[in-house]
C-alpha atoms as a PDB file:
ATOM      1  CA  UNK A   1      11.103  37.996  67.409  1.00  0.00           C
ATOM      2  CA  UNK A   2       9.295  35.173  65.555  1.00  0.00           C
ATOM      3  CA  UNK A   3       8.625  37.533  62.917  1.00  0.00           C
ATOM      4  CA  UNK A   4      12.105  38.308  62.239  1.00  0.00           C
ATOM      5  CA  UNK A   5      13.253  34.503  62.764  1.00  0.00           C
ATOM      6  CA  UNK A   6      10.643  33.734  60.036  1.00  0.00           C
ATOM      7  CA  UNK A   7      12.079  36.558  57.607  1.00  0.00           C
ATOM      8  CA  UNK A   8      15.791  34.523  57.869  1.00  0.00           C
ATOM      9  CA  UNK A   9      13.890  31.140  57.400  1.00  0.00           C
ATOM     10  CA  UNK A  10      12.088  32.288  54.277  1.00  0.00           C
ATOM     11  CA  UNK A  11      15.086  33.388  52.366  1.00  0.00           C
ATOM     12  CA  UNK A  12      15.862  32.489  49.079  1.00  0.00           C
ATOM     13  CA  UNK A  13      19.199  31.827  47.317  1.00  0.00           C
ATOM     14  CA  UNK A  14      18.948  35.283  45.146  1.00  0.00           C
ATOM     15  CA  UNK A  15      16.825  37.738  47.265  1.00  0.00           C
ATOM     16  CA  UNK A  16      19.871  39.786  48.230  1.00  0.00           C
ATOM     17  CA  UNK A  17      17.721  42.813  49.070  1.00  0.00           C
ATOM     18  CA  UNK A  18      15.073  40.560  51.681  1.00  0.00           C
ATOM     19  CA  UNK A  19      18.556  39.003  52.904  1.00  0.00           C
ATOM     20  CA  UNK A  20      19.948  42.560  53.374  1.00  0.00           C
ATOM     21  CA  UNK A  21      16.481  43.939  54.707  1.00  0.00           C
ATOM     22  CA  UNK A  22      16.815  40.519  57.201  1.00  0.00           C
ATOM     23  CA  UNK A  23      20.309  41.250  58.534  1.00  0.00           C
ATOM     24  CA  UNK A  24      19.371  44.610  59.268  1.00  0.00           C
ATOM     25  CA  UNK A  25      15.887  43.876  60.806  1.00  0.00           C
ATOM     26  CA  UNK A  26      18.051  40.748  62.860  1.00  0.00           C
ATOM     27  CA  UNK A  27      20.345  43.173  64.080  1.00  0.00           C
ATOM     28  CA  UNK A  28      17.898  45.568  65.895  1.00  0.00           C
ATOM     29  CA  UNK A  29      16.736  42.376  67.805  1.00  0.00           C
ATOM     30  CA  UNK A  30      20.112  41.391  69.000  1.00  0.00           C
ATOM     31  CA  UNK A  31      20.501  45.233  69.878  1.00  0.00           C
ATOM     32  CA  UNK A  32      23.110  45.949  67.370  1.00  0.00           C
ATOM     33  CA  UNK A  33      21.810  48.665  65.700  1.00  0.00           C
ATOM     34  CA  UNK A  34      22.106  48.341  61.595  1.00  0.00           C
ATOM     35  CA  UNK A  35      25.395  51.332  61.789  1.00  0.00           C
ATOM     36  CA  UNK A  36      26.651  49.083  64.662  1.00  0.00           C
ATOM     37  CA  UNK A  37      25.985  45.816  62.880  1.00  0.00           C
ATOM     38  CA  UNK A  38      27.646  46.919  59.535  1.00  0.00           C
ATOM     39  CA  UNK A  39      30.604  48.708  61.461  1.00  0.00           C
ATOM     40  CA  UNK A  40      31.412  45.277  63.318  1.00  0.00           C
ATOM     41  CA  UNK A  41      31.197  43.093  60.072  1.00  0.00           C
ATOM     42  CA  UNK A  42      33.075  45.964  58.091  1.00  0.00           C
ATOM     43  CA  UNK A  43      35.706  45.894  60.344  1.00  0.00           C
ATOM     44  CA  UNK A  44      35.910  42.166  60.842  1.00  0.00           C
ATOM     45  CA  UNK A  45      35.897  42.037  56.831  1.00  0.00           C
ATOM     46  CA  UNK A  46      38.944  44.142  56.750  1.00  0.00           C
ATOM     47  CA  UNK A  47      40.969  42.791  59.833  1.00  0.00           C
ATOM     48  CA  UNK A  48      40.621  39.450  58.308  1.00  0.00           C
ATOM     49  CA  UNK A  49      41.210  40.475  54.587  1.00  0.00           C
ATOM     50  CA  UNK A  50      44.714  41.840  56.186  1.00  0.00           C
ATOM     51  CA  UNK A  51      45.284  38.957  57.891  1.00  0.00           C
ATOM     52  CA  UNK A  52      44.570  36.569  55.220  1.00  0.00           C
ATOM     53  CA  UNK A  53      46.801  38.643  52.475  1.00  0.00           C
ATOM     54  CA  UNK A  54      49.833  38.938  54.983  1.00  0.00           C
ATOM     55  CA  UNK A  55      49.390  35.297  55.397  1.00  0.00           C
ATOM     56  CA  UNK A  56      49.635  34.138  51.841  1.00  0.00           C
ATOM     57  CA  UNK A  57      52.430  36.654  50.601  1.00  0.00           C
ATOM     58  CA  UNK A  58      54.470  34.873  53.118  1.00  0.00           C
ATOM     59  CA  UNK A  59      53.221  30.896  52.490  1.00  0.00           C
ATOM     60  CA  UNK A  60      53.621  31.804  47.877  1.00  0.00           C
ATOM     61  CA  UNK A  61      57.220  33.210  48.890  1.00  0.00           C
ATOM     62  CA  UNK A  62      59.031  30.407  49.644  1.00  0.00           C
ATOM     63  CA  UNK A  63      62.424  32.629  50.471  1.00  0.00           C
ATOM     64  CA  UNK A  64      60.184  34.911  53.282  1.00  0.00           C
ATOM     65  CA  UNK A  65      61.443  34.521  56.519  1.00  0.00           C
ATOM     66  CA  UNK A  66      61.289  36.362  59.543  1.00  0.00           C
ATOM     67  CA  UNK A  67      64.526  36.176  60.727  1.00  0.00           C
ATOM     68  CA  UNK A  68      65.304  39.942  59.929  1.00  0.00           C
ATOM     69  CA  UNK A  69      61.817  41.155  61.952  1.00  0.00           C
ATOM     70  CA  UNK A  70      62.951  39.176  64.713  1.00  0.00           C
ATOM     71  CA  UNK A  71      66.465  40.454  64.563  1.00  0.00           C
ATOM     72  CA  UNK A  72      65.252  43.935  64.608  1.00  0.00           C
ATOM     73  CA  UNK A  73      63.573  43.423  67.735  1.00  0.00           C
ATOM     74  CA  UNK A  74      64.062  45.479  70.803  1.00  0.00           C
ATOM     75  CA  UNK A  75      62.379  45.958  74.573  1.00  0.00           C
ATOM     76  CA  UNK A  76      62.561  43.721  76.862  1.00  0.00           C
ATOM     77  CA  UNK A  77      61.843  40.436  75.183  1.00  0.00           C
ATOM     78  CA  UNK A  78      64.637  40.709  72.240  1.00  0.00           C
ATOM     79  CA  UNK A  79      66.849  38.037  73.988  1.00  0.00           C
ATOM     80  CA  UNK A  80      63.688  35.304  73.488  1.00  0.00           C
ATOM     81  CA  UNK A  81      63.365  36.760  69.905  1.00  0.00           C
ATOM     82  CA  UNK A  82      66.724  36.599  69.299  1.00  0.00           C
ATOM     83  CA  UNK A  83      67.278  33.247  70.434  1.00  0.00           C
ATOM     84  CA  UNK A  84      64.253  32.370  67.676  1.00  0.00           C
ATOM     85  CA  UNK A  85      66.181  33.985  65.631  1.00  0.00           C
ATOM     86  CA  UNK A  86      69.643  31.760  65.621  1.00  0.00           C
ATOM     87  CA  UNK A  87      68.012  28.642  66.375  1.00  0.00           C
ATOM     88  CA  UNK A  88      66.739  27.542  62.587  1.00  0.00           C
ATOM     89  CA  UNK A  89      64.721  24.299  63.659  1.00  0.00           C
ATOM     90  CA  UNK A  90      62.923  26.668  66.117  1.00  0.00           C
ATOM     91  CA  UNK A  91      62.973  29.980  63.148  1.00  0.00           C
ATOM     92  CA  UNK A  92      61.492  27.239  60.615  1.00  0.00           C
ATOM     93  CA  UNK A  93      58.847  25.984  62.957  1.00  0.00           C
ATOM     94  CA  UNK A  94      58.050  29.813  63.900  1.00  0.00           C
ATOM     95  CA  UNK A  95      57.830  30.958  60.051  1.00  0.00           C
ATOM     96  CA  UNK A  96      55.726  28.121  59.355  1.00  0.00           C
ATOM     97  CA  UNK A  97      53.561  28.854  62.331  1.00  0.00           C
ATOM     98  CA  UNK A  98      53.198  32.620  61.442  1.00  0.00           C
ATOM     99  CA  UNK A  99      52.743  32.432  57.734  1.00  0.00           C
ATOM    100  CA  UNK A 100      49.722  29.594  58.747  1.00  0.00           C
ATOM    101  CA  UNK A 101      48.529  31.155  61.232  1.00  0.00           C
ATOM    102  CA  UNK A 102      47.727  34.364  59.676  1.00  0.00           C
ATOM    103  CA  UNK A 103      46.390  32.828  56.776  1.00  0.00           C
ATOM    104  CA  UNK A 104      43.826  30.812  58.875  1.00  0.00           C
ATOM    105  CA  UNK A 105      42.807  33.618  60.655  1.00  0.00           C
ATOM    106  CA  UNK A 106      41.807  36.076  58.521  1.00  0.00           C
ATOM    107  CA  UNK A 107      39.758  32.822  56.270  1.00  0.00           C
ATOM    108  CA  UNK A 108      38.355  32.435  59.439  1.00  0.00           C
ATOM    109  CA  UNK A 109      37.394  36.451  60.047  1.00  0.00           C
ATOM    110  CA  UNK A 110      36.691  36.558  56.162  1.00  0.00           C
ATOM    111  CA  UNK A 111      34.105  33.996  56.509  1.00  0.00           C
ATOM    112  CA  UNK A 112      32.569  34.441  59.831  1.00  0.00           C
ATOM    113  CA  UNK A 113      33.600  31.305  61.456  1.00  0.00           C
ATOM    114  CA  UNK A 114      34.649  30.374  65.003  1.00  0.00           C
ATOM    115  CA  UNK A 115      35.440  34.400  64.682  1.00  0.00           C
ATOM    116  CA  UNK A 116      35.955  34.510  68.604  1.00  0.00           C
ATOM    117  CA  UNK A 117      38.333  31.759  68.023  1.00  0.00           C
ATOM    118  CA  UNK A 118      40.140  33.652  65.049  1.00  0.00           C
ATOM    119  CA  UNK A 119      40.243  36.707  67.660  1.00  0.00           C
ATOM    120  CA  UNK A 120      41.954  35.541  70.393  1.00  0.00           C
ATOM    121  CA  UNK A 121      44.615  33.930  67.709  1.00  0.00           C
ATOM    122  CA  UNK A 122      44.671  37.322  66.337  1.00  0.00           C
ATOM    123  CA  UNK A 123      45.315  39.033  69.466  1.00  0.00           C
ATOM    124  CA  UNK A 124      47.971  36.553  70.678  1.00  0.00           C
ATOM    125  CA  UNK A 125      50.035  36.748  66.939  1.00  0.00           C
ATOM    126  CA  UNK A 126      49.625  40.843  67.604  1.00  0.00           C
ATOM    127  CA  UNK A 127      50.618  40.693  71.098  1.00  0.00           C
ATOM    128  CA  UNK A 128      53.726  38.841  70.014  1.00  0.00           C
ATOM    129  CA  UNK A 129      54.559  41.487  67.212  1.00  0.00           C
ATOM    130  CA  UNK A 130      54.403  44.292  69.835  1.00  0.00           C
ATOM    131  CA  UNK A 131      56.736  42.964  72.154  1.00  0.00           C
ATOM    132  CA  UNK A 132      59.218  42.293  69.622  1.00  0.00           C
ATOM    133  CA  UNK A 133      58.985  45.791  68.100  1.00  0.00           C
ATOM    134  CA  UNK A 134      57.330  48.282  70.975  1.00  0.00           C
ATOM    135  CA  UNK A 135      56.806  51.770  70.306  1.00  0.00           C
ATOM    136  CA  UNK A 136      58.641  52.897  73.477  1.00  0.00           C
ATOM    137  CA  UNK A 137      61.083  55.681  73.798  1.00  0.00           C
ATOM    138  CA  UNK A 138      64.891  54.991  73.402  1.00  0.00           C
ATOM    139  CA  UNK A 139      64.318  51.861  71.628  1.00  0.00           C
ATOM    140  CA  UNK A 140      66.098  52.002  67.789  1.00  0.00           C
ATOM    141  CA  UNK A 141      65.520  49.840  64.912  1.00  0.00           C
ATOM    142  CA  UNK A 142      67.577  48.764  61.785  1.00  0.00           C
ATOM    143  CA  UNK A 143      64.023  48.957  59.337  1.00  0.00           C
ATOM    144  CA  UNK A 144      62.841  51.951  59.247  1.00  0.00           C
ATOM    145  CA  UNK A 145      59.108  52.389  60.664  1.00  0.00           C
ATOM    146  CA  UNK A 146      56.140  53.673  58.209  1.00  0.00           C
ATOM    147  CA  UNK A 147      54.921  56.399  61.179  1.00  0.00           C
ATOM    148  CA  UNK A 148      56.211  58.133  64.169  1.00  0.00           C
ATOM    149  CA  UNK A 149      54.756  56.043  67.368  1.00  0.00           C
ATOM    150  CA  UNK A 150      54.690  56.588  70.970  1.00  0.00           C
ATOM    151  CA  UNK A 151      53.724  53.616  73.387  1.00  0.00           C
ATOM    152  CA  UNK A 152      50.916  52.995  70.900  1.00  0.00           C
ATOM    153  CA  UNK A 153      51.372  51.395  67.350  1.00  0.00           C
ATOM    154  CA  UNK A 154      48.976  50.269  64.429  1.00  0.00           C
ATOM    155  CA  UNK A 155      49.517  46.872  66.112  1.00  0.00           C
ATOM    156  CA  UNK A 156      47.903  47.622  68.986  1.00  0.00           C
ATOM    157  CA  UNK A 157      44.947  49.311  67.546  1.00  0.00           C
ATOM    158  CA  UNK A 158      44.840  46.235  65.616  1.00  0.00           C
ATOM    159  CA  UNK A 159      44.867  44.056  69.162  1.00  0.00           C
ATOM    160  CA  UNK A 160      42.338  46.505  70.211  1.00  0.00           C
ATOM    161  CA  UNK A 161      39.828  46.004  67.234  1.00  0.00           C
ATOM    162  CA  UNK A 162      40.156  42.582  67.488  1.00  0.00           C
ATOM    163  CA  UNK A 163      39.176  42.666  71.385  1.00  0.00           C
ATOM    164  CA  UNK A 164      36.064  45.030  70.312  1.00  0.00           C
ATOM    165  CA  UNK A 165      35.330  41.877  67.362  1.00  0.00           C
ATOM    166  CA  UNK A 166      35.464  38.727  70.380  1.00  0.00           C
ATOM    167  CA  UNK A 167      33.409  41.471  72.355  1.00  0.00           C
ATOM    168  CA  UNK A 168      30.529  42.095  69.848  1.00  0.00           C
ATOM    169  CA  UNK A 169      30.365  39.099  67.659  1.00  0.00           C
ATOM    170  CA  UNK A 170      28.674  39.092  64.170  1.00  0.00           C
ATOM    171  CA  UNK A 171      29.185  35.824  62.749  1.00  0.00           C
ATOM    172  CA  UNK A 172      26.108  34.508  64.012  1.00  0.00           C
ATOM    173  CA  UNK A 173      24.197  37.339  62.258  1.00  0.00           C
ATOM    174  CA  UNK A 174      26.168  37.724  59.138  1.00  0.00           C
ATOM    175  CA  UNK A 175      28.794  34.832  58.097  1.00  0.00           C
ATOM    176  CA  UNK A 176      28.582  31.021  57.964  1.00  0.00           C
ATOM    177  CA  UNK A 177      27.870  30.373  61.364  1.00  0.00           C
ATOM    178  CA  UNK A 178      24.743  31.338  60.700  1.00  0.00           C
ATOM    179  CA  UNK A 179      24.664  29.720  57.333  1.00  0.00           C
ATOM    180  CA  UNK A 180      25.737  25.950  59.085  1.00  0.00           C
ATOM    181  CA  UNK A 181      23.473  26.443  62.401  1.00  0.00           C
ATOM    182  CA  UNK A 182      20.462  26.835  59.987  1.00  0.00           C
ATOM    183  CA  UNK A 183      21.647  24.266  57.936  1.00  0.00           C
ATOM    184  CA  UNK A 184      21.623  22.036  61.080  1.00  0.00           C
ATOM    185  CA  UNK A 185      18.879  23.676  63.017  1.00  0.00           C
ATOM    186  CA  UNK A 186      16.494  22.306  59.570  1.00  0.00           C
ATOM    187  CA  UNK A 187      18.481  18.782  60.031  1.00  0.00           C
ATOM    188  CA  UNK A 188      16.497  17.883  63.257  1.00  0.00           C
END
């Protein structure tokens, strides 16, 4: 274990291939395997990357709203949804709320900080999304949907694989928690 603590405090700025051969060899000690390791931080890249991009198509178009989604909403919770809906104070605060919060979440799973954090925001923005539109039988919607879905949706796989990234964190491996606690650990 010192070994492999030694090969991440030797690195240097350019040695890509030592960092890359360092992650890897890190990840067998934290029992990640390097397929496991590169899975988690794949998927964590590309959860965030959609997160981030939803996120800032909505905060450069300054006509998006969400009044529409919410209006479209069905199950059980469409009254609450509707009532965001026709209340604007409330509608403005949500918009500004959802376009923010996405953004900040996928920086956050894009850069592999406070990623459990970014998770559970993740999984509570998703959870929200579900309600308002679930897949469940009987239930029509104005906007068309881009698959045919029963009980489960692309949302909730999303939920899911965000519950398998607060499970099996990577950030402290690969991202810039590990970057800052090294930066601090040499500090004392």
């Amino acid at each position: 274990m010192s070994q492999i603590k030694n090969s991440f405090q030797n690195l240097k700025t350019g040695d890509s291939l030592l960092f890359l051969w360092a992650i890897l060899t890190y990840a067998k000690a934290m029992e990640y395997s390097k397929t496991k390791l590169v899975s988690l931080i794949l998927l964590r890249w590309l959860i965030g990357w959609h997160f981030f991009y939803e996120g800032m198509v909505k905060v450069i178009d300054s006509g998006w709203s969400s009044k529409m989604y919410l209006i479209d909403s069905g199950g059980f919770a469409k009254p609450f949804f509707d009532w965001i809906a026709g209340n604007e104070t409330i509608l403005n605060l949500t918009d500004l709320f959802n376009m923010w919060a996405l953004t900040l979440i996928g920086f956050l799973l894009l850069a592999g900080f406070r990623v459990r954090t970014a998770s559970i925001g993740g999984m509570f923005l998703l959870a929200l999304y579900f309600i308002s539109h679930p897949p469940f039988p009987g239930i029509e919607y104005i906007f068309p949907s881009d698959g045919s879905y029963f009980l489960v949706n692309k949302t909730l796989i999303e939920l899911a694989a965000l519950w398998v990234l607060f499970a099996f964190p990577t950030a402290h491996i690969f991202g810039l928690e590990r970057i800052l606690k090294k930066s601090f650990n040499r500090g004392k």
